[in-house]
Protein backbone atom coordinates (compact mmCIF):
# COMPACT_ATOMS: atom_id res chain seq x y z
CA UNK A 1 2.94 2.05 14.29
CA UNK A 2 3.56 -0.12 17.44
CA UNK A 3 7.40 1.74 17.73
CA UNK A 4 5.65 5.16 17.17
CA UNK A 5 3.19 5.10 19.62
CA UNK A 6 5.80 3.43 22.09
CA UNK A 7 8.64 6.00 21.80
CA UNK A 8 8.43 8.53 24.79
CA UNK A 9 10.54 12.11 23.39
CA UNK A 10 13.54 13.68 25.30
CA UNK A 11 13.27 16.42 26.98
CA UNK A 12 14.09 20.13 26.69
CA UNK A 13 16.38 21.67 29.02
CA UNK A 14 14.46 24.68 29.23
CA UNK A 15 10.61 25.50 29.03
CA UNK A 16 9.55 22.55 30.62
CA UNK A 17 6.49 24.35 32.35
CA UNK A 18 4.23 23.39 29.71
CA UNK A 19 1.10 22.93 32.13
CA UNK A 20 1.85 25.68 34.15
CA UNK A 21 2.63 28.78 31.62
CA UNK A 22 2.43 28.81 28.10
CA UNK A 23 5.49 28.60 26.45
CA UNK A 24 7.25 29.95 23.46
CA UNK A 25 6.10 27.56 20.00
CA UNK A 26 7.28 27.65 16.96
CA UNK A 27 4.59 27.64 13.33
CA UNK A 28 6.15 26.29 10.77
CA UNK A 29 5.03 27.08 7.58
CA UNK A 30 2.55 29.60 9.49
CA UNK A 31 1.53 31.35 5.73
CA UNK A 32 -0.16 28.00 4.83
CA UNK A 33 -3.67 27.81 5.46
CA UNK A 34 -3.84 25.40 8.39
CA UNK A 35 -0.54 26.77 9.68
CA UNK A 36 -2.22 30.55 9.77
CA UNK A 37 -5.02 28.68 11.94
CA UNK A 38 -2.80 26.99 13.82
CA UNK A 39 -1.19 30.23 14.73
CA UNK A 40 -4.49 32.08 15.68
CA UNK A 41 -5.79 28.74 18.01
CA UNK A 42 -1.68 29.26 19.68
CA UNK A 43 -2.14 33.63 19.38
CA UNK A 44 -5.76 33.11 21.44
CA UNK A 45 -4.48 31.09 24.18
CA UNK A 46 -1.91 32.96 24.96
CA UNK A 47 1.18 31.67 23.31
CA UNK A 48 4.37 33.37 22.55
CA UNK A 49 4.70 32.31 19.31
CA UNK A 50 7.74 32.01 16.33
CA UNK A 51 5.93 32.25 12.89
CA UNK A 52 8.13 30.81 10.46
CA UNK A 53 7.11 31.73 6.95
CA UNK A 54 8.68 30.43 3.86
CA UNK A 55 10.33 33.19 1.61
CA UNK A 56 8.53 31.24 -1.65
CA UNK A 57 5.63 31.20 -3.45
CA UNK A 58 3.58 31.01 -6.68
CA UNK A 59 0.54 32.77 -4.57
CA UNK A 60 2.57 35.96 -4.44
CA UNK A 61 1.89 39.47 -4.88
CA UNK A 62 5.17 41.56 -5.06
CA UNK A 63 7.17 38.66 -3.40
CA UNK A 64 4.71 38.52 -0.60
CA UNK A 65 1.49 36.08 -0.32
CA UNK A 66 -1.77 37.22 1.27
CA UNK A 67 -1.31 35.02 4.42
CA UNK A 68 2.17 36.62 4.94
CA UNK A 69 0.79 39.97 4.86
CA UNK A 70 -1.96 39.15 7.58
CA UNK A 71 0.66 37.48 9.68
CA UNK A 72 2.71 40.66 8.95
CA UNK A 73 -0.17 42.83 10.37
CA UNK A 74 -1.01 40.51 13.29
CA UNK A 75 2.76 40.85 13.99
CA UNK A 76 2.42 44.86 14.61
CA UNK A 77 -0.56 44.44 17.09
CA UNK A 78 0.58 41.07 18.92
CA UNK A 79 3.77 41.63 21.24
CA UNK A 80 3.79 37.52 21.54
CA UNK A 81 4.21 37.24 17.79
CA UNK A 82 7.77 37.23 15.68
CA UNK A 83 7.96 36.46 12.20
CA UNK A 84 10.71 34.80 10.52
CA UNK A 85 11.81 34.37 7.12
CA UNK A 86 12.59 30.45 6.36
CA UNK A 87 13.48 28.06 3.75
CA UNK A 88 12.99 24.69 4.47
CA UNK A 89 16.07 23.73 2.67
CA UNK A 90 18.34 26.21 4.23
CA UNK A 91 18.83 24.03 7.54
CA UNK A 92 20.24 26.80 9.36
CA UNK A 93 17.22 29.46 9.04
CA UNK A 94 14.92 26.40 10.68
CA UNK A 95 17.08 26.61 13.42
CA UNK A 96 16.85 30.17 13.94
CA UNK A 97 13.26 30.47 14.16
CA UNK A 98 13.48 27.25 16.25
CA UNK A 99 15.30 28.95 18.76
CA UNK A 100 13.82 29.33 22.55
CA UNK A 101 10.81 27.28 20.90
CA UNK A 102 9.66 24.11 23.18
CA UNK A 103 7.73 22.77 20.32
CA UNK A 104 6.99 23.01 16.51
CA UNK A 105 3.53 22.53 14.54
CA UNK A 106 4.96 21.73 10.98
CA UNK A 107 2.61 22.37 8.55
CA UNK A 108 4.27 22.35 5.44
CA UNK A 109 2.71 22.56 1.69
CA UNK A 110 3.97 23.12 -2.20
CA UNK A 111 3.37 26.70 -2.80
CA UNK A 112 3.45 25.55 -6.61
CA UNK A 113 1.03 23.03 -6.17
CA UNK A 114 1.80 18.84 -6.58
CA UNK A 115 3.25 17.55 -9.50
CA UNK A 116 5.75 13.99 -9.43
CA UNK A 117 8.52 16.67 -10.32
CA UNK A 118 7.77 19.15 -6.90
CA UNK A 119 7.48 15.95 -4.23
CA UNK A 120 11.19 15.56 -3.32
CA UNK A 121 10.93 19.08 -2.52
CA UNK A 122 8.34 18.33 0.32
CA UNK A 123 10.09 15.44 1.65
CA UNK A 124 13.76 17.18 2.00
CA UNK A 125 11.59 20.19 3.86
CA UNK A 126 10.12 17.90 5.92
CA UNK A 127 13.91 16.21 6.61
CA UNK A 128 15.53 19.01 7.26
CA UNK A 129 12.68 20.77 10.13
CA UNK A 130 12.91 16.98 12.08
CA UNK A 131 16.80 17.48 12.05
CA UNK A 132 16.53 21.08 13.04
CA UNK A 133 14.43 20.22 15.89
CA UNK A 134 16.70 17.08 16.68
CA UNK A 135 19.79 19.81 17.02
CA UNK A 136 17.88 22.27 19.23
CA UNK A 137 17.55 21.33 22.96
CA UNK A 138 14.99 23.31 23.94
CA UNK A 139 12.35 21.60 21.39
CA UNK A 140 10.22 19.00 23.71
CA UNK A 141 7.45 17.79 21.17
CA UNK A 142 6.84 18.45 17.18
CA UNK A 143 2.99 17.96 15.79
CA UNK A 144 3.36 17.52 12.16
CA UNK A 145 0.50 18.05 9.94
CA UNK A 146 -0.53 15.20 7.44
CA UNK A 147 -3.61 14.03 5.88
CA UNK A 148 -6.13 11.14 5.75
CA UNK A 149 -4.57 10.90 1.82
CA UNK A 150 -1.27 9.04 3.47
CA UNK A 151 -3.09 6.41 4.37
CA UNK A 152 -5.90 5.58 2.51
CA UNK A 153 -4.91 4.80 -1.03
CA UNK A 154 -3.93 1.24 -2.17
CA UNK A 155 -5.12 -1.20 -5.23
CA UNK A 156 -7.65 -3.01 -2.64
CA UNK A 157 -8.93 0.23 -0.96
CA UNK A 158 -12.68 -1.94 -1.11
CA UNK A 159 -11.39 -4.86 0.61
CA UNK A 160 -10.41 -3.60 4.07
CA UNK A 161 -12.81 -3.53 6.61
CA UNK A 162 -10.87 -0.98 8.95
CA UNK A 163 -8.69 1.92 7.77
CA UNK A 164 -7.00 3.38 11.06
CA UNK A 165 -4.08 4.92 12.24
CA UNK A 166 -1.55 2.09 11.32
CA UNK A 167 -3.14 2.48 7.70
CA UNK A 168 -0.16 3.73 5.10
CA UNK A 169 -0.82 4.60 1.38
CA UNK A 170 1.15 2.61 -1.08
CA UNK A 171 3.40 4.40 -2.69
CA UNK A 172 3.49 2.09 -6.18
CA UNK A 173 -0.23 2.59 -6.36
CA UNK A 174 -0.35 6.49 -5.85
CA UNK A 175 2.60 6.90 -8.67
CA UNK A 176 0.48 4.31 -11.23
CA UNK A 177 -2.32 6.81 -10.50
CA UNK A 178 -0.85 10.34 -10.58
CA UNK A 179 -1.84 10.61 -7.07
CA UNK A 180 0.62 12.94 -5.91
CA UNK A 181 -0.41 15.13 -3.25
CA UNK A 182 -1.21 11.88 -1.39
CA UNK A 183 2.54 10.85 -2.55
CA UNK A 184 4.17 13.57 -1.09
CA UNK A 185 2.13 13.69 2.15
CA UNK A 186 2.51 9.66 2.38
CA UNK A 187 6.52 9.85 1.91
CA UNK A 188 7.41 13.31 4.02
CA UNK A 189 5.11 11.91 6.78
CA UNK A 190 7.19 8.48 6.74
CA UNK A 191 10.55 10.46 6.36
CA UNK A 192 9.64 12.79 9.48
CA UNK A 193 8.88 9.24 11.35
CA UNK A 194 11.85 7.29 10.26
CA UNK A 195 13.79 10.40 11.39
CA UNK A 196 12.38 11.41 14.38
CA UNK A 197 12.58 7.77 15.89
CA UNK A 198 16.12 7.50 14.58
CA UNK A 199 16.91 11.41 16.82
CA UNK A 200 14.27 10.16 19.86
CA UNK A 201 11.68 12.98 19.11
CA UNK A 202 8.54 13.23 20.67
CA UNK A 203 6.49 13.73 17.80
CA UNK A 204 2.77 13.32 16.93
CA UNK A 205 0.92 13.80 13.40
CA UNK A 206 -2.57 15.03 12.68
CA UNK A 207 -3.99 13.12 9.34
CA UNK A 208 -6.39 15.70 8.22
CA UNK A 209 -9.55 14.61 5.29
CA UNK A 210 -10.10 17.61 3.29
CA UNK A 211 -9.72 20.80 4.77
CA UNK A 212 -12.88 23.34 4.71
CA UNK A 213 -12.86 27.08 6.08
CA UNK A 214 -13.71 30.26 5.01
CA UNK A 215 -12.14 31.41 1.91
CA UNK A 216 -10.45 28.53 1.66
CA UNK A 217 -10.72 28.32 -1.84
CA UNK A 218 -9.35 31.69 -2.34
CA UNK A 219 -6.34 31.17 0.24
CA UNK A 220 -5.96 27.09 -0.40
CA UNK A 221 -6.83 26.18 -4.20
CA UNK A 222 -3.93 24.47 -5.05
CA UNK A 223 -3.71 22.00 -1.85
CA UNK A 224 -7.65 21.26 -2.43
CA UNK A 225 -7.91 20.63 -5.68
CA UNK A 226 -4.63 18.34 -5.17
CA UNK A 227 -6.52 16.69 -2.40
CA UNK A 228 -9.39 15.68 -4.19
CA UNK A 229 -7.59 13.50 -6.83
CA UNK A 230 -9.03 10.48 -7.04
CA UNK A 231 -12.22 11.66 -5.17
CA UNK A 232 -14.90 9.70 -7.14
CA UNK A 233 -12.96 7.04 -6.22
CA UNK A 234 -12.88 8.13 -2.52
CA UNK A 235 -16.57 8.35 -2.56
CA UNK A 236 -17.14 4.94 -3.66
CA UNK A 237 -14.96 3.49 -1.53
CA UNK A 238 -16.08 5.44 2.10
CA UNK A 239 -13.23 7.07 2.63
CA UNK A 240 -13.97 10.73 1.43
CA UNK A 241 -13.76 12.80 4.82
CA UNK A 242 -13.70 16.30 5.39
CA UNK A 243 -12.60 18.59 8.66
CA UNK A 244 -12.78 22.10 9.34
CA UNK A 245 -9.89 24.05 9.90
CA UNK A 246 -10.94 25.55 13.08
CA UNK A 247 -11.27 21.87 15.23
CA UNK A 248 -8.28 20.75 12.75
CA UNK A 249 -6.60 23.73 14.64
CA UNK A 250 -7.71 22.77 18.13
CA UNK A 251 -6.84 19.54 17.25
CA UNK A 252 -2.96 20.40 16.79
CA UNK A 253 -2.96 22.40 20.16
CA UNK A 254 -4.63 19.56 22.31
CA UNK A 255 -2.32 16.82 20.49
CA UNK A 256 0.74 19.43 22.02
CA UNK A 257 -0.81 20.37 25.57
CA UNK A 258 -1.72 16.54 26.07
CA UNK A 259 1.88 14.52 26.99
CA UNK A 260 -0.26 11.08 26.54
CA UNK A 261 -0.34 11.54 22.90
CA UNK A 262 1.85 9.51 20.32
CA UNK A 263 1.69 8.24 17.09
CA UNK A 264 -0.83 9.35 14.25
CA UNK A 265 -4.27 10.80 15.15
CA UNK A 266 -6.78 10.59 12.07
CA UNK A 267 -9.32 13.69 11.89
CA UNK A 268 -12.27 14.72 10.34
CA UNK A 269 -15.67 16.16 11.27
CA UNK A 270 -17.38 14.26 8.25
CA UNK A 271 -17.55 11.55 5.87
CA UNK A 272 -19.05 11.86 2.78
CA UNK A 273 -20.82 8.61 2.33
CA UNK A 274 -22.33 6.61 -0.58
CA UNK A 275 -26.03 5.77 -0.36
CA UNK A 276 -24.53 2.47 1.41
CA UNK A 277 -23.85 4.85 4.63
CA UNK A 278 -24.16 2.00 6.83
CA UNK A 279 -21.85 -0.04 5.10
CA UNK A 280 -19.00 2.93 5.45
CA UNK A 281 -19.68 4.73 7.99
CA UNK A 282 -17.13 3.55 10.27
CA UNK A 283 -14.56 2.19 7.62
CA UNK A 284 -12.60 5.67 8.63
CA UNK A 285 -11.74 4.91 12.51
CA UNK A 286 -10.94 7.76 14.96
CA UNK A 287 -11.07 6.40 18.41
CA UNK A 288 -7.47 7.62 19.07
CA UNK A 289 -8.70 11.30 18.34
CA UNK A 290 -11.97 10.67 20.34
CA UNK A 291 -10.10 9.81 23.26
CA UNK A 292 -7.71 13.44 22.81
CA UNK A 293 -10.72 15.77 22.21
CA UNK A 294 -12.57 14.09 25.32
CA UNK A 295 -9.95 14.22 27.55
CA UNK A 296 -8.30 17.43 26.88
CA UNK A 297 -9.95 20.80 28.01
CA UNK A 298 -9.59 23.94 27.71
């Protein structure tokens, strides 16, 4: 990721007081679980922000999902929150919720779970946001959410030493295995690079291990249980890590407020190691994310 973490972003014409006032954001999808906490860490500090919520979803109850019906409820008490109805394949309703934003957390997942038939879907999603933002002059950074998953699978997962931030998933080996949440995280995470490099977007992503919060089973299932494909295998291997949503949240927000950042950021609180725990305990490297959560206060 040498070009990654070299590109600098252009800048907005507007809202470029990031340090000095906080700024209008954009959360985008802000009904998925890490995109709701996203939007309460942005909400807390004092953010005006856009909640863009996707009009889909097997989760539903009369059309409407339990997440959008808190953000719905948050909306009547918080004056500094607007909801918006998006589809991530209707370009033109990104760019309406993008609109007066300086930045966009995209935090996008399959409300019908992750099947090799409901990938492409992901990866077009994740097109079309990057483009949006690349057509909208105001927007000065995007943090995209990925996961640990993009990187960590390949036939000789045993035989690296190091798995870091330059660390991609191979995409042959994730198909062979049915591995496709870590597909479709793996190729919309590579499409939103290829893109935003191609536009010259500032853009960072946050590769998250398995994400843990309260009733996160309740609000997440079908994201976790996709996740943990493969996770005997993970085990074995040292590379099973898990973060909670709450610093995975923080984590997002300092990766925005900090202009130093670039490139991918791998975080988790925790490995879950084999009995070998001094043979894998530092397979998983995170010095780039050590360095943002030091340096960045609040």
């Amino acid at each position: 990721l040498q070009k990654q973490e070299g590109k600098r972003g252009k800048k907005g014409k507007g809202n470029t007081n990031m340090e000095d006032e906080q700024p209008t954001v954009c959360v985008l999808d802000a009904s998925t679980y890490v995109g709701f906490w996203i939007l309460k860490g942005l909400l807390s500090r004092g953010y005006t922000v856009h909640a863009a919520v996707q009009k889909n979803g097997k989760l539903s109850f009369a059309g409407v999902t339990e997440m959008e019906r808190k953000i719905r409820d948050m909306e009547r008490e918080e004056e500094r929150l607007v909801v918006f109805s998006v589809d991530v394949l209707d370009y033109h309703s990104i760019l309406v919720a993008l609109k007066g934003c300086c930045a966009l957390f995209c935090s996008l997942d399959n409300p019908d779970g992750y099947e090799d038939t409901t990938i492409d879907l992901e990866v077009r999603g994740a097109i079309n946001v990057v483009e949006a933002c690349a057509q909208t002059e105001s927007i000065e950074k995007i943090v995209f959410s990925s996961s640990l998953t993009a990187a960590i699978w390949k036939e000789n997962i045993c035989s690296e030493k190091d798995i870091d931030e330059r660390s991609w998933s191979d995409q042959e080996f994730c198909r062979k295995s049915k591995l496709w949440y870590a597909l479709a995280k793996t190729l919309s995470e590579q499409a939103a690079w290829a893109l935003a490099m191609d536009r010259m977007l500032n853009m960072v992503s946050i590769n998250a291990g398995l994400v843990l919060g309260p009733a996160v089973t309740q609000q997440n299932p079908l994201s976790t249980m996709a996740y943990l494909q493969g996770a005997a295998q993970m085990y074995e291997n040292g590379v099973l890590a898990y973060v909670y949503v709450d610093f995975l949240a923080d984590v997002h927000i300092r990766a925005f407020k900090d202009r130093s950042t670039c490139g991918r950021y791998f975080c988790f609180n925790q490995m879950v190691n084999t009995e070998e725990e001094a043979a894998y305990a530092e397979r998983l490297r995170t010095k780039k994310l050590d360095k943002l959560v030091e340096g960045t206060a609040y």
